[in-house]
Protein backbone atom coordinates (compact mmCIF):
# COMPACT_ATOMS: atom_id res chain seq x y z
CA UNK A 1 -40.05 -19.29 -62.92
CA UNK A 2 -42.40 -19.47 -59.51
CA UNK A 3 -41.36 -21.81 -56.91
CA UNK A 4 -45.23 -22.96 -57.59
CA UNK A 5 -43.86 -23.90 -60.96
CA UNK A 6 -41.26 -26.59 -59.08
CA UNK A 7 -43.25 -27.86 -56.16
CA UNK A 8 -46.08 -28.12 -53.96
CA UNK A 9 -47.24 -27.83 -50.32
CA UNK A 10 -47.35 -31.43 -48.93
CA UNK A 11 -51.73 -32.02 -48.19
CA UNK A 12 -51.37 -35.56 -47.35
CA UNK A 13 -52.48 -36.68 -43.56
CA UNK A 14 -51.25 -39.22 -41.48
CA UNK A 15 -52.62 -40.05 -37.74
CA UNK A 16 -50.21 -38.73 -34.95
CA UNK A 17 -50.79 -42.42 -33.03
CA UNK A 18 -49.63 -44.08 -36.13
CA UNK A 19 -45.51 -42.35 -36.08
CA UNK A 20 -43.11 -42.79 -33.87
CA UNK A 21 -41.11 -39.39 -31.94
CA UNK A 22 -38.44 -39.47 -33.99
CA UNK A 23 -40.56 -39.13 -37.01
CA UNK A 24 -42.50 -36.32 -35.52
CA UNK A 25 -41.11 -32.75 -36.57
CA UNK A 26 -41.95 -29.60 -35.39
CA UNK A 27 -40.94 -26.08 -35.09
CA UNK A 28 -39.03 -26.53 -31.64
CA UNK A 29 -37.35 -29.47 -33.32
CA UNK A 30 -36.03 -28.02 -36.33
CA UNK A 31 -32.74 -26.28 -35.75
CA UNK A 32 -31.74 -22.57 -36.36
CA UNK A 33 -29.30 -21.81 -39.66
CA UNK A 34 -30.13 -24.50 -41.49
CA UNK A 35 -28.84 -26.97 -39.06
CA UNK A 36 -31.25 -29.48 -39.85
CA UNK A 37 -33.87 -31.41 -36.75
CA UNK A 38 -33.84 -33.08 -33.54
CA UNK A 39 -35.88 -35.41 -32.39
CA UNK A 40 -39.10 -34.34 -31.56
CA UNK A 41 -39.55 -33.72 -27.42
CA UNK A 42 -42.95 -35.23 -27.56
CA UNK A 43 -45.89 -36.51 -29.66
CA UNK A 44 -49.11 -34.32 -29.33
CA UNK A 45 -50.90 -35.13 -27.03
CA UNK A 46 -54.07 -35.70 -28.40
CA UNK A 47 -54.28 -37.91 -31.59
CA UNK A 48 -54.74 -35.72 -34.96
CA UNK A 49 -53.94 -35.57 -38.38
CA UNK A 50 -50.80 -34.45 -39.31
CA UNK A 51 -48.97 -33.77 -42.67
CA UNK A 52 -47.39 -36.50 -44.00
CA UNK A 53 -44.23 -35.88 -45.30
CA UNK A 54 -42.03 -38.69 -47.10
CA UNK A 55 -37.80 -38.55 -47.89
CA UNK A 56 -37.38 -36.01 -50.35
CA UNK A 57 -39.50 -33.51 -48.78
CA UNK A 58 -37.99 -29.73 -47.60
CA UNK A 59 -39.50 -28.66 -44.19
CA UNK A 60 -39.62 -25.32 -43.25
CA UNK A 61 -40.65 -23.65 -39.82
CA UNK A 62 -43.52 -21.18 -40.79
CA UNK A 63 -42.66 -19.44 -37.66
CA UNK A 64 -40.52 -16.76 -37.50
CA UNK A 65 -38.54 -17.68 -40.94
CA UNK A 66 -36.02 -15.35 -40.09
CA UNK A 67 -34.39 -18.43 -37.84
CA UNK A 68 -33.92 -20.09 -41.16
CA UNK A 69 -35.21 -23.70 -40.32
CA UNK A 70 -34.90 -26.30 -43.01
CA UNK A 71 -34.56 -29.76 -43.29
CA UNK A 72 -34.11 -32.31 -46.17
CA UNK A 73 -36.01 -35.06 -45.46
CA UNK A 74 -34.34 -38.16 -44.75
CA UNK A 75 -37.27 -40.27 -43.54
CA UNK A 76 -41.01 -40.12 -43.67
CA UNK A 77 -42.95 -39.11 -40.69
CA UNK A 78 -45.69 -36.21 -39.52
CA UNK A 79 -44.98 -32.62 -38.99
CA UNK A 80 -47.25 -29.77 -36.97
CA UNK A 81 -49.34 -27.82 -39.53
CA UNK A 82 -46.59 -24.72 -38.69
CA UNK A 83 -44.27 -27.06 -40.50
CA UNK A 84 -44.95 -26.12 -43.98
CA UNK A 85 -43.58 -29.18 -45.78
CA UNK A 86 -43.03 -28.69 -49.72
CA UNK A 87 -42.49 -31.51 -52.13
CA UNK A 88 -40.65 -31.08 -56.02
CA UNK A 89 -43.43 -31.94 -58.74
CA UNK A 90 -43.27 -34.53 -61.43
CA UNK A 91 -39.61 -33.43 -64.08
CA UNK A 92 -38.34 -31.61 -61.32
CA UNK A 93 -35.33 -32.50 -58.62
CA UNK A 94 -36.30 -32.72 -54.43
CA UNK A 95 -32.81 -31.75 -54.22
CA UNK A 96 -32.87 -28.91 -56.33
CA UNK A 97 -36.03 -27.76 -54.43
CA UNK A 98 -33.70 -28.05 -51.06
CA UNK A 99 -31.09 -25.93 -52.48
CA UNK A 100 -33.68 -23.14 -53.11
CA UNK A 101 -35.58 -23.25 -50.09
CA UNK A 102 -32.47 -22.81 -48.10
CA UNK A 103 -31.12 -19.70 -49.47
CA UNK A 104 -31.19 -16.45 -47.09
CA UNK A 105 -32.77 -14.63 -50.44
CA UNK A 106 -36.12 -17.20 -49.77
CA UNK A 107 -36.07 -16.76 -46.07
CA UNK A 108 -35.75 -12.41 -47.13
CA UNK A 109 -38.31 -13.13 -49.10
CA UNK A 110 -40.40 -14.65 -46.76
CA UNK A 111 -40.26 -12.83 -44.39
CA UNK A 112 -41.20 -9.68 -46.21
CA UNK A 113 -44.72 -10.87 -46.86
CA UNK A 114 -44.98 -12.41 -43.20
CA UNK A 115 -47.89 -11.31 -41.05
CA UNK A 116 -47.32 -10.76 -37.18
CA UNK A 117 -44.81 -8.91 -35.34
CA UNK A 118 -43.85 -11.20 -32.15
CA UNK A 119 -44.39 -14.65 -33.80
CA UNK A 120 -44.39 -13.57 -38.00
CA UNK A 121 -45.73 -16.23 -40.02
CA UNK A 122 -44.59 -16.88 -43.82
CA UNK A 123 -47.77 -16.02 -46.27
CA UNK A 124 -48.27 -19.42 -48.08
CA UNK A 125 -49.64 -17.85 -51.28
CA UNK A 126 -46.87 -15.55 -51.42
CA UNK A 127 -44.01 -18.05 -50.29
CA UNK A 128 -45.22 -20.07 -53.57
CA UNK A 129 -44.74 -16.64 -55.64
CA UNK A 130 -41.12 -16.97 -54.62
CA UNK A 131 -39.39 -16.38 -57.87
CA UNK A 132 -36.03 -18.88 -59.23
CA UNK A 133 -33.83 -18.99 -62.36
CA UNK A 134 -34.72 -21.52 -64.64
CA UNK A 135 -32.63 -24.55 -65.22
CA UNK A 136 -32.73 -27.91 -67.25
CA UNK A 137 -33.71 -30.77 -65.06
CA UNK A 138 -30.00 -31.95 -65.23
CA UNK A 139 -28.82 -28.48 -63.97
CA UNK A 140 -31.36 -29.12 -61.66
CA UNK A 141 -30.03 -32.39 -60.39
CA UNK A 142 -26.48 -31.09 -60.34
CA UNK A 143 -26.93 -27.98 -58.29
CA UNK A 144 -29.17 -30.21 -56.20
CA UNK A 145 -26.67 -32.98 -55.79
CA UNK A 146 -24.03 -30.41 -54.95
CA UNK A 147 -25.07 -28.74 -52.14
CA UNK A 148 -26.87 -31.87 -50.38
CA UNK A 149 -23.09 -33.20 -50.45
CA UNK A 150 -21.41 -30.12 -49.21
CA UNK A 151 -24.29 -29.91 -46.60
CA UNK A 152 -23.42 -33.50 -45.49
CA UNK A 153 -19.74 -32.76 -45.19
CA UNK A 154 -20.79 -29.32 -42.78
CA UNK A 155 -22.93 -31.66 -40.62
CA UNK A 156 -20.09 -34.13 -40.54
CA UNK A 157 -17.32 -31.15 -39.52
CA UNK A 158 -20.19 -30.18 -37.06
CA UNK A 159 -20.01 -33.39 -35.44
CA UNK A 160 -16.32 -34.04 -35.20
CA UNK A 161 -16.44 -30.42 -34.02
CA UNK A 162 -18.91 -31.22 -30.99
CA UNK A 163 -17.25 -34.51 -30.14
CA UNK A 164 -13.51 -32.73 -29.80
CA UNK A 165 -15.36 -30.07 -27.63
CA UNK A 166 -16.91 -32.74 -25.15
CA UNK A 167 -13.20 -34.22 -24.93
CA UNK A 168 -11.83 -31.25 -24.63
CA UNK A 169 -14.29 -30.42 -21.17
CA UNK A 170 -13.48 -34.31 -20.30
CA UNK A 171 -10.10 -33.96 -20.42
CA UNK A 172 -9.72 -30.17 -18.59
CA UNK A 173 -12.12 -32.40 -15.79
CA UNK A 174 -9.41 -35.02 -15.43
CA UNK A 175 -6.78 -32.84 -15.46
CA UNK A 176 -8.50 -30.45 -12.93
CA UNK A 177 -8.66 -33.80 -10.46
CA UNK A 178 -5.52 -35.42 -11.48
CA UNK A 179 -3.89 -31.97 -10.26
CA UNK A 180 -6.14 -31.65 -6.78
């Protein structure tokens, strides 16, 4: 089976005036390792037509896939047209689609058919060549459930992980001018 055979690249437009920033995603705000998005530093700055993505949808910078930058949508929103933004067709599980697209064997794979040396760019037609094992729509759904739920428990460990690092600097601080 193609990735072709599971989903599609998003077409749909929506007007950059009509989204808010945090609904906005583009390269610069999608995060490295499969960390998931930021919000957006700023809307374009000229109104345009963006791609409309919708919850459910798997983003992926087309720049330099090698940084491996993938998000499962949460929301709907806009992206920049290097966010290629794919969506699981009709019998087939968004979550599923997630699972596949953030595998290093995709991002290998996309990379070897991407064209430009300083700023490489994934080949669409190829990307959708991208070949996956088969499995029943409730395989599907399991493997898809599975790792959205392990990747919510990372982000979580992330997080507590971050905060116990910013009390750990507060606390050295305090200690450093309790001591002076």
């Amino acid at each position: 089976m193609k990735l072709n055979d599971i989903a599609e690249f998003v077409t749909d437009k929506i007007s950059s005036s009509s989204i808010s920033l945090d609904r906005y995603v583009t390269t610069d705000s999608l995060l490295q390792n499969r960390r998931g998005r930021e919000t957006a530093q700023n809307l374009p700055p000229m109104p345009c037509a963006l791609t409309h993505y919708r919850q459910g949808d798997v983003l992926i910078a087309n720049i330099r896939p090698y940084l491996k930058k993938v998000w499962y949508a949460d929301s709907e929103g806009g992206c920049s047209s290097d966010v290629l933004a794919f969506r699981a067709k009709n019998g087939h599980c968004p979550s599923f689609l997630y699972t596949v697209l953030m595998q290093d064997s995709f991002f290998d794979y996309a990379m070897s058919g991407a064209k430009g040396s300083k700023m490489p760019r994934g080949d669409k037609d190829q990307i959708m060549r991208y070949e996956l094992p088969t499995f029943t729509p409730m395989e599907e759904e399991n493997i898809g459930n599975m790792m959205v739920d392990i990747m919510s428990k990372i982000n979580v460990n992330r997080q507590i992980n971050d905060n116990l690092s910013m009390l750990d600097h507060s606390l050295r601080g305090a200690i450093t001018r309790l001591a002076a």
